[in-house]
Protein backbone atom coordinates (compact mmCIF):
# COMPACT_ATOMS: atom_id res chain seq x y z
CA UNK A 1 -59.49 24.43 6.62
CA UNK A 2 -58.78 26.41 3.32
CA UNK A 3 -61.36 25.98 0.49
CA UNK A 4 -58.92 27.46 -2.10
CA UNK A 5 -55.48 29.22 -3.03
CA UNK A 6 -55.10 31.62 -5.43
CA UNK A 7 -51.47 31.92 -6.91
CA UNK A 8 -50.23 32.24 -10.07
CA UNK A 9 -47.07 30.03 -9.59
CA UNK A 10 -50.12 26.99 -9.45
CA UNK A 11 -51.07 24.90 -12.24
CA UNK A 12 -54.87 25.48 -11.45
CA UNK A 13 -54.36 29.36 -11.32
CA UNK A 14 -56.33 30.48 -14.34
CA UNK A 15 -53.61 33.14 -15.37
CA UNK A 16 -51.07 30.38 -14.50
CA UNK A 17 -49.62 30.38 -18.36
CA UNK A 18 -49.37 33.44 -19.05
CA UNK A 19 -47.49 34.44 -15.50
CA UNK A 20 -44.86 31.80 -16.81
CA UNK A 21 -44.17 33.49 -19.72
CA UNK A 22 -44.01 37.09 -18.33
CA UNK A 23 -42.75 36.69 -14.79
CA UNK A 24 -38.83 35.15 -13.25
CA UNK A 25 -40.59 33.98 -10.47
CA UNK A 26 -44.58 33.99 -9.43
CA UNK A 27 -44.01 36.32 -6.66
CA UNK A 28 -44.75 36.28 -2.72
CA UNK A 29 -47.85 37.76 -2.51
CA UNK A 30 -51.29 34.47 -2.14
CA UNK A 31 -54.34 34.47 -1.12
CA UNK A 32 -56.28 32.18 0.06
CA UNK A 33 -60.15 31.12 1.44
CA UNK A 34 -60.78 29.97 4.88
CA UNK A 35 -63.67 27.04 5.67
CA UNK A 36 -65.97 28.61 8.73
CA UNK A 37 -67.13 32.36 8.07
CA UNK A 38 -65.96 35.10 9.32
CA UNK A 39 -65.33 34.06 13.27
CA UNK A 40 -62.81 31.46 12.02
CA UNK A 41 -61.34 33.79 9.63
CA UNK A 42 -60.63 36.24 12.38
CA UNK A 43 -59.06 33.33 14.95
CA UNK A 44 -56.65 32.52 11.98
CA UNK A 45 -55.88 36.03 12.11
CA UNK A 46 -55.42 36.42 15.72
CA UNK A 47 -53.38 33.24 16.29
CA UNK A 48 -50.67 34.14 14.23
CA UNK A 49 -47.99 34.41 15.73
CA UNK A 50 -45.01 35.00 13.28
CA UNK A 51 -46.96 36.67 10.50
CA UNK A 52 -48.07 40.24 11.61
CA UNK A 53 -51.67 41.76 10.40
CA UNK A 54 -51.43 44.66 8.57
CA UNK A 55 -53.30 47.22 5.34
CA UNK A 56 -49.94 47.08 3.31
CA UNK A 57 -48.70 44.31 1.97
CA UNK A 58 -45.09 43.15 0.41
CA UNK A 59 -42.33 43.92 3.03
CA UNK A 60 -39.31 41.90 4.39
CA UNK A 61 -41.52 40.72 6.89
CA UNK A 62 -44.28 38.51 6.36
CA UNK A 63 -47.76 40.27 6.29
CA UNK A 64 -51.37 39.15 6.13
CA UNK A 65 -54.77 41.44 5.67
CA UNK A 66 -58.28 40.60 5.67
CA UNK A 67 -59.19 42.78 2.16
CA UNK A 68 -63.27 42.68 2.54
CA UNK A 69 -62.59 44.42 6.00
CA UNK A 70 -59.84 46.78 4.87
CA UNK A 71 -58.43 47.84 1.81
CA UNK A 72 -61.89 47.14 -0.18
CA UNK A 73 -64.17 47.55 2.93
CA UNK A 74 -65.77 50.38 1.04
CA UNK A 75 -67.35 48.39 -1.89
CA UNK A 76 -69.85 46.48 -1.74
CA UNK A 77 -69.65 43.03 -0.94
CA UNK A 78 -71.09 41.90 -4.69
CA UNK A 79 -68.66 44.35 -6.29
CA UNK A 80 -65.53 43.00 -3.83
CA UNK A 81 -67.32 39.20 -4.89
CA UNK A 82 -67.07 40.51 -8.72
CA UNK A 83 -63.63 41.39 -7.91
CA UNK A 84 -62.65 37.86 -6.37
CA UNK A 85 -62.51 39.16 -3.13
CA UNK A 86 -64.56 36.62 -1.15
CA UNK A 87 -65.82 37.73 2.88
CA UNK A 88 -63.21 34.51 3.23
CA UNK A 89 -60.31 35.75 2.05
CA UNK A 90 -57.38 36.48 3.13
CA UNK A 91 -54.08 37.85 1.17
CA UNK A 92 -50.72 37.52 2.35
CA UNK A 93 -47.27 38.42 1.47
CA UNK A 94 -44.31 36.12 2.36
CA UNK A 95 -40.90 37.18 3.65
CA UNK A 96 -37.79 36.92 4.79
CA UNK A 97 -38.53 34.52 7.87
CA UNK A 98 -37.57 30.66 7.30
CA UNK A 99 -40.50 28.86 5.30
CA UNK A 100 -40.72 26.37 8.30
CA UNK A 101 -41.73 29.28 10.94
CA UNK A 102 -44.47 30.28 8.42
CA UNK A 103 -45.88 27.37 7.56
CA UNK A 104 -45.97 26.19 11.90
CA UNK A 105 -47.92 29.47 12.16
CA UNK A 106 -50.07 29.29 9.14
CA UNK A 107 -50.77 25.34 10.76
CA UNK A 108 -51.59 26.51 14.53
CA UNK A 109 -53.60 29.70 13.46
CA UNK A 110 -55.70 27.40 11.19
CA UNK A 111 -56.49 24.83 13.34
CA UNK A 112 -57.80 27.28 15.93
């Protein structure tokens, strides 16, 4: 149901090494690509349950936003693409709640 995850803390992140060397930790903010256009996209979003929708990212709660249809809805859709911001992504910030809850609601919202 997800074509790809972007993260620096992965191997396959292109910026992977360097993140090692300059960062503690990789951080809790992914993003990732969901399989089905834009009406599955949006059912992920809306049958989440735990993690709350939102413009503004990196709180103690966990947060998720749809960029190409928010933050960056006013470029274009090649300059978002140029950007790596896909009309299938979606970025997220992880937090506080127990990894199991997220990862339930991240399950059930994706197979929607």
């Amino acid at each position: 149901k997800v074509s790809k995850v972007n993260y620096p803390g992965l191997d396959s992140h292109p910026g992977h090494a360097i993140a090692k060397r300059q960062m503690s930790g990789f951080g809790s903010t992914l993003s990732f690509e969901v399989n089905g256009g834009k009406s599955a996209l949006f059912a992920v979003l809306n049958n989440l349950s735990v993690i709350d929708i939102s413009n503004n990212l990196g709180d103690s709660k966990s947060l998720i936003t749809h960029p190409s249809s928010s933050t960056h809805r006013r470029l274009s859709f090649e300059i978002q693409e140029s950007m790596g911001i896909m009309q299938n992504t979606l970025r997220m910030s992880v937090g506080l709640e127990a990894a199991t809850d997220l990862i339930k609601d991240l399950e059930v919202a994706l197979s929607s």
